[in-house]
Protein backbone atom coordinates (compact mmCIF):
# COMPACT_ATOMS: atom_id res chain seq x y z
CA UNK A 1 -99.31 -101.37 163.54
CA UNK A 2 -101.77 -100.00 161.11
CA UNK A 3 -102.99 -96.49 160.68
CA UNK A 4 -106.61 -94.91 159.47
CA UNK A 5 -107.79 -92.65 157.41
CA UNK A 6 -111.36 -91.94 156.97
CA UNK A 7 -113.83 -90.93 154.06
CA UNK A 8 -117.36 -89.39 154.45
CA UNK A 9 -119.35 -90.64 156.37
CA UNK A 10 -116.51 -92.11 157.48
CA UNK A 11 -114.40 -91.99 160.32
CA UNK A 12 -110.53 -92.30 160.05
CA UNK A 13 -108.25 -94.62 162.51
CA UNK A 14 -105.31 -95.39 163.53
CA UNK A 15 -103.90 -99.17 164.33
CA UNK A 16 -100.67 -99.35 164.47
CA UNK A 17 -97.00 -98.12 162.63
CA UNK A 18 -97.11 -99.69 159.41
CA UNK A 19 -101.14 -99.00 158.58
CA UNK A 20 -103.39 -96.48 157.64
CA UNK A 21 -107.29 -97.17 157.71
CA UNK A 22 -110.37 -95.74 156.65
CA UNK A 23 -113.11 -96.94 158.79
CA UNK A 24 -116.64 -96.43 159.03
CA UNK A 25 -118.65 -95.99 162.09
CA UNK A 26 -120.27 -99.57 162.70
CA UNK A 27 -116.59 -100.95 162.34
CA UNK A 28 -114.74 -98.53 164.01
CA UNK A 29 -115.83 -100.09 167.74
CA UNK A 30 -114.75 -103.11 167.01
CA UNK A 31 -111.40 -102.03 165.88
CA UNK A 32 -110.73 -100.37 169.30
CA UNK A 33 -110.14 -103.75 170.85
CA UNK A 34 -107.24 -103.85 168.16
CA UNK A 35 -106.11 -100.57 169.74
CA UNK A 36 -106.43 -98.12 167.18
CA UNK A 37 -106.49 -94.79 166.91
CA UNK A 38 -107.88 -91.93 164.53
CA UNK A 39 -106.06 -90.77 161.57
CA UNK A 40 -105.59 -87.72 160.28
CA UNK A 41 -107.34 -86.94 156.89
CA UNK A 42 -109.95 -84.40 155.01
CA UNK A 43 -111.54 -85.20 152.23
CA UNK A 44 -113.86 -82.52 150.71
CA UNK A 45 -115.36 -80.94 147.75
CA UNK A 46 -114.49 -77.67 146.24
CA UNK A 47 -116.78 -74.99 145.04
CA UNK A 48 -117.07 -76.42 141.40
CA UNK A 49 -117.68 -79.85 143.09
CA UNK A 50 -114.30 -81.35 142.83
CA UNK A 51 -113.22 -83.88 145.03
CA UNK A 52 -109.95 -82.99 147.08
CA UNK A 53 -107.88 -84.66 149.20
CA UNK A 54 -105.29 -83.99 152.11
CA UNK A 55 -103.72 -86.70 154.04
CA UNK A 56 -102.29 -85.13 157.33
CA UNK A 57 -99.68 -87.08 158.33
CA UNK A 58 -97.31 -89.35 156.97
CA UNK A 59 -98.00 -92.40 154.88
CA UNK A 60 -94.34 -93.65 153.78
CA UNK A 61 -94.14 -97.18 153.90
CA UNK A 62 -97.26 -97.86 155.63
CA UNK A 63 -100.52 -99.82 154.67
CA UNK A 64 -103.02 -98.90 154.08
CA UNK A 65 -106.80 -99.55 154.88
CA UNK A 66 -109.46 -97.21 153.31
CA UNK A 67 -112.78 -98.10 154.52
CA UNK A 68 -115.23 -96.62 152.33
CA UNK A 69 -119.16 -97.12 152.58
CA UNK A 70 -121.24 -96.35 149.84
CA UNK A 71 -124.06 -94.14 150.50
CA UNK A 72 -126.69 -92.51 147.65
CA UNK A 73 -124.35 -90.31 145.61
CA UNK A 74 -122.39 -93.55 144.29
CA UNK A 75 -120.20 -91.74 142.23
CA UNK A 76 -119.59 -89.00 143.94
CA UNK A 77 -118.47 -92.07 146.72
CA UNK A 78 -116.44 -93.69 144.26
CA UNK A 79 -114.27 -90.66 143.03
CA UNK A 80 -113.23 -89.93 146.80
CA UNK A 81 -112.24 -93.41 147.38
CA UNK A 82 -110.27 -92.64 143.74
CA UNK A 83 -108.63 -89.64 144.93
CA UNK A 84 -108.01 -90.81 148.28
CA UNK A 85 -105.87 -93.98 146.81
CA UNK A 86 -103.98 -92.03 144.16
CA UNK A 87 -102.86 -89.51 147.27
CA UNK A 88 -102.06 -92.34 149.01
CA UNK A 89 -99.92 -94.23 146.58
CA UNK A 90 -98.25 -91.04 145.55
CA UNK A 91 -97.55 -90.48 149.34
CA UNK A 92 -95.37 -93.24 148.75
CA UNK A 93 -97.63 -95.53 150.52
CA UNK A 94 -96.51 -99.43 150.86
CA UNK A 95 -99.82 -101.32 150.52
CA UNK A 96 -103.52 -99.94 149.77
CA UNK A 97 -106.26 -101.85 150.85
CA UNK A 98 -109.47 -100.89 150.02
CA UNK A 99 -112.70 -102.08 152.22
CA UNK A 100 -115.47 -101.42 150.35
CA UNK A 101 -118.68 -103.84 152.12
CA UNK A 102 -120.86 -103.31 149.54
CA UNK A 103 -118.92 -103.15 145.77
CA UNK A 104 -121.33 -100.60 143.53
CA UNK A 105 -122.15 -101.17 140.17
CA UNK A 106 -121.55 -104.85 141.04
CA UNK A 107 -124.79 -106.08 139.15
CA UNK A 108 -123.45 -104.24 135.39
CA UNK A 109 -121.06 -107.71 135.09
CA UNK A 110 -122.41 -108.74 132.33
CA UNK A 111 -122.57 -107.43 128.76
CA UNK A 112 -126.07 -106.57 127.58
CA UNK A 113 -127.24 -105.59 123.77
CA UNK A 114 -124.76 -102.37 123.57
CA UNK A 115 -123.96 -101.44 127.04
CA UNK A 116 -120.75 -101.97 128.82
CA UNK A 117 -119.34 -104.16 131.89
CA UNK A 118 -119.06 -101.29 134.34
CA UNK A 119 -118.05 -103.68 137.21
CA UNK A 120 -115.01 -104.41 135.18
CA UNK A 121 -114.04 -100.78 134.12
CA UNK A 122 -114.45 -99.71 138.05
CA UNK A 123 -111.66 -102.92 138.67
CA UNK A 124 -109.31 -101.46 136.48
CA UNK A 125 -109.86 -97.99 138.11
CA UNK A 126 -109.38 -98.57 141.49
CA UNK A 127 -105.86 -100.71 140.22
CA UNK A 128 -104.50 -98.12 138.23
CA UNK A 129 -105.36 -95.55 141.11
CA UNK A 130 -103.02 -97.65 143.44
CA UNK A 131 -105.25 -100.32 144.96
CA UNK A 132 -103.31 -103.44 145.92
CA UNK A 133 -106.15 -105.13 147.62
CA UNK A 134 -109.38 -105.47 147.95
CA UNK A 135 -111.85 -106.79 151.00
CA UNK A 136 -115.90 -106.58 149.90
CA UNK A 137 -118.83 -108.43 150.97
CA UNK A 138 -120.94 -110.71 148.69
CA UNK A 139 -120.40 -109.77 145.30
CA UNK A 140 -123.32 -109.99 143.26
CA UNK A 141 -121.43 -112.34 141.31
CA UNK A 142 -118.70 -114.26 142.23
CA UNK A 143 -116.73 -114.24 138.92
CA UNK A 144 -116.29 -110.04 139.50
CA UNK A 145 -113.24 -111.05 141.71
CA UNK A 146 -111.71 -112.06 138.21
CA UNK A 147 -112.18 -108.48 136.99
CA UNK A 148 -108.94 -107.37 138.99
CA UNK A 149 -105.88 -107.35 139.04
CA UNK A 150 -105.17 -107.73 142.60
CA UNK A 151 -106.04 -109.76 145.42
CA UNK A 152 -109.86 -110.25 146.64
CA UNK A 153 -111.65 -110.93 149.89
CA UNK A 154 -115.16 -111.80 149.26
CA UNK A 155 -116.40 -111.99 152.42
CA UNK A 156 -120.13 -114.00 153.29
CA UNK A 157 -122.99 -112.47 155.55
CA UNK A 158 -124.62 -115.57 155.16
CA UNK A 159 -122.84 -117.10 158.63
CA UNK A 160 -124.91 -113.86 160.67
CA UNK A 161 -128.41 -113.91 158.55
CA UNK A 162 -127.95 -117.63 159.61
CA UNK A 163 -127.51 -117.09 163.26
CA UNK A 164 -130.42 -114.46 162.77
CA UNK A 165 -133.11 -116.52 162.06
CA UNK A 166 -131.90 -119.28 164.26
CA UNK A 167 -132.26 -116.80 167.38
CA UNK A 168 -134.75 -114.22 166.19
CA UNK A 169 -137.30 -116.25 163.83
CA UNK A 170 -139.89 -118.35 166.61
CA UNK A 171 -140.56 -121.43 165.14
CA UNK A 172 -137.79 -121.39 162.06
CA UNK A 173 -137.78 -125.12 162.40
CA UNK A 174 -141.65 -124.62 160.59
CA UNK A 175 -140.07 -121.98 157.66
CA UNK A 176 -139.16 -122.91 154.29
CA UNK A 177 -136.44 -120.91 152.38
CA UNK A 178 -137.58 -118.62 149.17
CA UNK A 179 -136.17 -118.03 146.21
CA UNK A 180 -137.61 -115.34 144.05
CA UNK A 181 -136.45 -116.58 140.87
CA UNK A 182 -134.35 -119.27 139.44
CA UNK A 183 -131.02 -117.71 139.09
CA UNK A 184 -131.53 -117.36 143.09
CA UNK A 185 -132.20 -120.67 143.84
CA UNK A 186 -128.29 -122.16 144.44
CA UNK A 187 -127.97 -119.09 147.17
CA UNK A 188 -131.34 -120.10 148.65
CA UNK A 189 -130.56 -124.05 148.29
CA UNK A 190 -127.46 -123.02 150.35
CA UNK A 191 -129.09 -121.64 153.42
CA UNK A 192 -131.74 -124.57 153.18
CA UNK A 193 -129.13 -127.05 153.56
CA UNK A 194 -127.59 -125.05 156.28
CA UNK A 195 -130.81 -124.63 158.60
CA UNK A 196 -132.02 -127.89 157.49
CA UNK A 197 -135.05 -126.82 155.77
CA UNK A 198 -136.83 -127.46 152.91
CA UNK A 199 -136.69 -125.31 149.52
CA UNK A 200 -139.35 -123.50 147.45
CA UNK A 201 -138.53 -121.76 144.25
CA UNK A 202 -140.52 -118.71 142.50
CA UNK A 203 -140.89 -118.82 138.51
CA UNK A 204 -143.31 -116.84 135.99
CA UNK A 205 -143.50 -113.86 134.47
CA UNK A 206 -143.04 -111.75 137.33
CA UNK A 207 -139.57 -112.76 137.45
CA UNK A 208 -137.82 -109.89 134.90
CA UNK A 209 -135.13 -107.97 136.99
CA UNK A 210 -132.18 -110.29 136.23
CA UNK A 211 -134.34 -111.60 132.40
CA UNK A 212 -131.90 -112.50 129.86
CA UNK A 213 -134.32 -109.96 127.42
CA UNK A 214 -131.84 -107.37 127.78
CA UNK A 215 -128.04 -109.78 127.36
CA UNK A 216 -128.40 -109.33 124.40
CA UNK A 217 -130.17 -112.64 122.38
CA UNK A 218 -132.94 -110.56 120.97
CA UNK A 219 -130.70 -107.92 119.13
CA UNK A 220 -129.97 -110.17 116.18
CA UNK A 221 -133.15 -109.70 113.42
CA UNK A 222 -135.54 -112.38 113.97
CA UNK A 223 -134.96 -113.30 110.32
CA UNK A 224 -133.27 -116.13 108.59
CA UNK A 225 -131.73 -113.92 105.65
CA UNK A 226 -129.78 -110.98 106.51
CA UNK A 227 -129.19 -108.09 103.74
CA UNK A 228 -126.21 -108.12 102.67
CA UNK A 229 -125.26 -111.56 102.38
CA UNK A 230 -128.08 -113.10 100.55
CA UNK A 231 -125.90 -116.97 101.09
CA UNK A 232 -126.09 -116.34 105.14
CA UNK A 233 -129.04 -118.17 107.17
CA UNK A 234 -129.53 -117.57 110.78
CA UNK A 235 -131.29 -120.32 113.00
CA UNK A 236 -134.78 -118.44 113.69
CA UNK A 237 -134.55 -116.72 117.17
CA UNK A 238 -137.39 -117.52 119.14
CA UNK A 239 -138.76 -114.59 121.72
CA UNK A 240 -138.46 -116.15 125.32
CA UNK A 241 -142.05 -116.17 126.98
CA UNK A 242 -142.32 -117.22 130.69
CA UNK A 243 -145.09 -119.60 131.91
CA UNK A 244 -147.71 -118.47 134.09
CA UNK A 245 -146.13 -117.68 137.75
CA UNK A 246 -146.12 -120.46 140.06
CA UNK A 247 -144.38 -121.44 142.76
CA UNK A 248 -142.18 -124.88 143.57
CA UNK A 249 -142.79 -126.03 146.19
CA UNK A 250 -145.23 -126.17 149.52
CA UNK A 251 -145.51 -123.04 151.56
CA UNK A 252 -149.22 -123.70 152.93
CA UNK A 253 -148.95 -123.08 156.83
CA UNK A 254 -145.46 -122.23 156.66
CA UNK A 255 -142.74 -119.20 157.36
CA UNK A 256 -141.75 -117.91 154.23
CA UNK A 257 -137.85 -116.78 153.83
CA UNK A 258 -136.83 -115.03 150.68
CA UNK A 259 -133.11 -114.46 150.74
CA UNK A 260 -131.38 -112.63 148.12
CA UNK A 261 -127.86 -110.59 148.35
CA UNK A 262 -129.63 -107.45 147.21
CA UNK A 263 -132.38 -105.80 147.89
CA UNK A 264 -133.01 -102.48 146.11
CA UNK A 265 -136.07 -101.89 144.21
CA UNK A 266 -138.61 -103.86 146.14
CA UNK A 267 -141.35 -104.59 143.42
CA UNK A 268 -139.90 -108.21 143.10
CA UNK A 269 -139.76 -108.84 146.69
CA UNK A 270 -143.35 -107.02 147.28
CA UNK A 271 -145.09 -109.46 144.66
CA UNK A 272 -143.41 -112.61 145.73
CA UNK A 273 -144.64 -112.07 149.31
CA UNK A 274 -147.94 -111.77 147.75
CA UNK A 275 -148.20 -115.10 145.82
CA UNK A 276 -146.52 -116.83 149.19
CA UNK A 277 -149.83 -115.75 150.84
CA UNK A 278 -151.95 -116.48 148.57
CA UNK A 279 -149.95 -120.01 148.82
CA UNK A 280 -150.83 -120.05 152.27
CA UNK A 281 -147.46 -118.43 153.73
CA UNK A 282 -148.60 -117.28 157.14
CA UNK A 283 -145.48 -114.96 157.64
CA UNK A 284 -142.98 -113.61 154.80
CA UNK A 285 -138.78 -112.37 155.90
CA UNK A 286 -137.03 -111.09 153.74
CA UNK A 287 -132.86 -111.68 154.22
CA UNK A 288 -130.40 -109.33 152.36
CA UNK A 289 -126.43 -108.76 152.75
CA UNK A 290 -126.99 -105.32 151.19
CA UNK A 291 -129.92 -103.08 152.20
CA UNK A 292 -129.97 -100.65 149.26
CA UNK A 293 -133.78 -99.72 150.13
CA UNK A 294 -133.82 -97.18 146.77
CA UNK A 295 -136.56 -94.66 146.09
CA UNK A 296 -140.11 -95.82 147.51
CA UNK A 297 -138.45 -98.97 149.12
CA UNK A 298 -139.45 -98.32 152.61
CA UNK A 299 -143.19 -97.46 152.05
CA UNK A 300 -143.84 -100.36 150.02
CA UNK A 301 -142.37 -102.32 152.77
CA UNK A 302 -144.39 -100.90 154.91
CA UNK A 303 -147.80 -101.38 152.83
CA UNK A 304 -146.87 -104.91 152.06
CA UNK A 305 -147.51 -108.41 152.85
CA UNK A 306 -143.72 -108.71 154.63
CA UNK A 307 -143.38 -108.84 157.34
CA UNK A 308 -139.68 -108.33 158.32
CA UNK A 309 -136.96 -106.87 156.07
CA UNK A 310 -133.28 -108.36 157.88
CA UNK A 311 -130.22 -106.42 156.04
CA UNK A 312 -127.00 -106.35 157.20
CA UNK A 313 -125.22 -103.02 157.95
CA UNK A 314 -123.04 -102.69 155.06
CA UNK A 315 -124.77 -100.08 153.52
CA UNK A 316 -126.00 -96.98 155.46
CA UNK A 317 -130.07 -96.99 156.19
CA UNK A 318 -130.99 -95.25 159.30
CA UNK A 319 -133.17 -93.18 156.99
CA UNK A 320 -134.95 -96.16 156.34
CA UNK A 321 -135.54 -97.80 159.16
CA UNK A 322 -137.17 -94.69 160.67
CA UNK A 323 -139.81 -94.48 157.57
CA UNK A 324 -140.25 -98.55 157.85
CA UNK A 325 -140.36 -100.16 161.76
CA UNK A 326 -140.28 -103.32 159.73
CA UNK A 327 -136.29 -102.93 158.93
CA UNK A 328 -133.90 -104.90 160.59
CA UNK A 329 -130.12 -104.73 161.25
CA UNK A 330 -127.32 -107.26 161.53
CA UNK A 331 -123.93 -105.64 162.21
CA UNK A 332 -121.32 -107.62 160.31
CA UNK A 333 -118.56 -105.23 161.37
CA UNK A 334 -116.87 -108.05 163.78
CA UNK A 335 -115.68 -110.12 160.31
CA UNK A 336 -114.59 -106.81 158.38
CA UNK A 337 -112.58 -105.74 161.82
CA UNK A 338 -110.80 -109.38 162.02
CA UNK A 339 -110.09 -109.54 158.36
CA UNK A 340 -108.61 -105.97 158.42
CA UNK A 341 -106.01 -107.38 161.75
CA UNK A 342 -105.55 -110.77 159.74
CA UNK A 343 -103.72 -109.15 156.80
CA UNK A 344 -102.24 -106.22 158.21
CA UNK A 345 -100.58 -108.86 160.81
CA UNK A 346 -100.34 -111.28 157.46
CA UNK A 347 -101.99 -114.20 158.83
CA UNK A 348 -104.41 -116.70 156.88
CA UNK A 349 -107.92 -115.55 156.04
CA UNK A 350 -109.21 -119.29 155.81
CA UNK A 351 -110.09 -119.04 159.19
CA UNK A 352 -113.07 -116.80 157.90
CA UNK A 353 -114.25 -118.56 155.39
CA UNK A 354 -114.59 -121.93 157.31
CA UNK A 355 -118.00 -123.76 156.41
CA UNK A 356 -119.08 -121.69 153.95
CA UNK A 357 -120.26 -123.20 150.69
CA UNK A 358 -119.44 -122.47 147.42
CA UNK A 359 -123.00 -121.37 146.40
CA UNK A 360 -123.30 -118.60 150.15
């Protein structure tokens, strides 16, 4: 059986002779029906704020599980779960597993004007610390599982936000789903095919968080000559300008459900809900997998037009949801538990991903 180790503000466990885990609290009482025990680990910082590690008993040959959430200080998150895997494979450890429900700097995937593809930088960390396997939660994108070098779970919420609004929205049958923005509509067609409801998409100028402005197509001189070579011409790059914001579709006397796999900085979700009303949405939801809830996330919640924010619990918000009464949790710890017992016991993770569509 497995064993557990645990990061902060994590808790460590125990499952068996041939694991060691890392499990948070919201997963840790599911995993006592797999009969598992604590671990013994301390992870810490030192005086000059460097991360340190002591694993306290004996890893040799054993897998491993490392559960690690990711709270504010992301990297300070990420170099324990670093630390922790490099001890762990230098232990002499037979298989490291991280579970990391929410994957940070999962929206830097793509290269924009001079940056970097941090997403794919933090793969090759975490497999040259000693990872051998990986089990997240919706990944921002799905092509980030091609970033490693290892196996990938890429687990979907979508099956509990689902179940949500069948049981907790009154009246779903009269909702329509949302989509904020194009590049969200194939998520958002998804659950509107599931729940057999119709489909309403968002598009304007409002739309800017995922704009391709900053990929890069405006760096190149909106010239046709270029100094240098005087033989060279350039087709003439036009600036992208977005129509007028409108929406797609009829929301007039409807429920209004905006689903998204992030939600963070809540501008984008906070002017959407007001053009639904002004539509003639009658009631706005918002459904996330991850409930970053950043900065002023919760009081602009709170001030706004929404009127239910439904995250699931793979980020920490307690915080949160005591500045905003209008935050909602859906513990998804049941599927992280199972998939933990299904490879540790090496049996076939299909059974998790039955129904789900490409596009969840």
């Amino acid at each position: 059986m497995p064993v557990v180790v645990v990061m902060p503000p994590v808790t460590a466990i125990n499952v068996g002779r041939n694991s060691l885990i890392l499990i948070f609290f919201p997963v840790f009482y599911h995993l006592r029906r797999l009969g598992v025990e604590l671990g013994k680990s301390v992870v810490y910082q030192e005086s000059n704020s460097e991360t340190r590690v002591d694993v306290k008993e004996s890893v040799r040959g054993q897998d491993i599980f490392i559960i690690q959430t990711i709270p504010r200080d992301v990297n300070t998150a990420i170099m324990e779960l670093l630390v922790m895997a490099y001890a762990l494979k230098t232990s002499c450890a037979k298989n490291i597993i991280g579970v990391i429900p929410y994957f940070p700097y999962s929206k830097q995937c793509k290269m924009r004007k001079r940056g970097s593809i941090v997403c794919k930088l933090l793969a090759s960390m975490l497999a040259k610390a000693g990872l051998t396997h990986l089990i997240t939660m919706d990944l921002h994108q799905k092509e980030i599982q091609g970033f490693f070098t290892f196996p990938v779970d890429n687990l979907r919420a979508s099956p509990y936000l689902i179940q949500y609004i069948q049981e907790e929205i009154p009246d779903y049958r009269n909702a329509i789903i949302v989509a904020k923005s194009p590049s969200a509509a194939k998520r958002a067609q998804s659950y509107a095919e599931r729940l057999r409801l119709g489909l309403a998409v968002i598009h304007g100028e409002a739309q800017h968080s995922e704009s391709d402005m900053a990929d890069g197509r405006q760096s190149p001189p909106l010239s046709r000559t270029t100094s240098g070579h005087p033989g060279l011409e350039l087709p003439l790059m036009m600036a992208k300008e977005k129509p007028p914001i409108s929406v797609v579709g009829d929301v007039g006397g409807r429920i209004a459900i905006i689903v998204d796999d992030i939600i963070d900085d809540v501008e984008d979700f906070v002017a959407a809900a007001e053009i639904l009303k002004e539509r003639g949405a009658y009631k706005i939801y918002i459904m996330a997998t991850h409930g970053l809830l950043s900065a002023e996330a919760p009081r602009l919640i709170e001030e706004s037009a929404i009127d239910e924010v439904v995250v699931t619990n793979t980020v920490p918000h307690e915080v949160q949801k005591l500045q905003c009464p209008k935050i909602r949790t859906v513990d998804v710890s049941m599927i992280l538990a199972e998939a933990i017992r299904r490879i540790h016991n090496g049996e076939s993770m299909s059974y998790l991903f039955r129904n789900i569509a490409v596009d969840d």
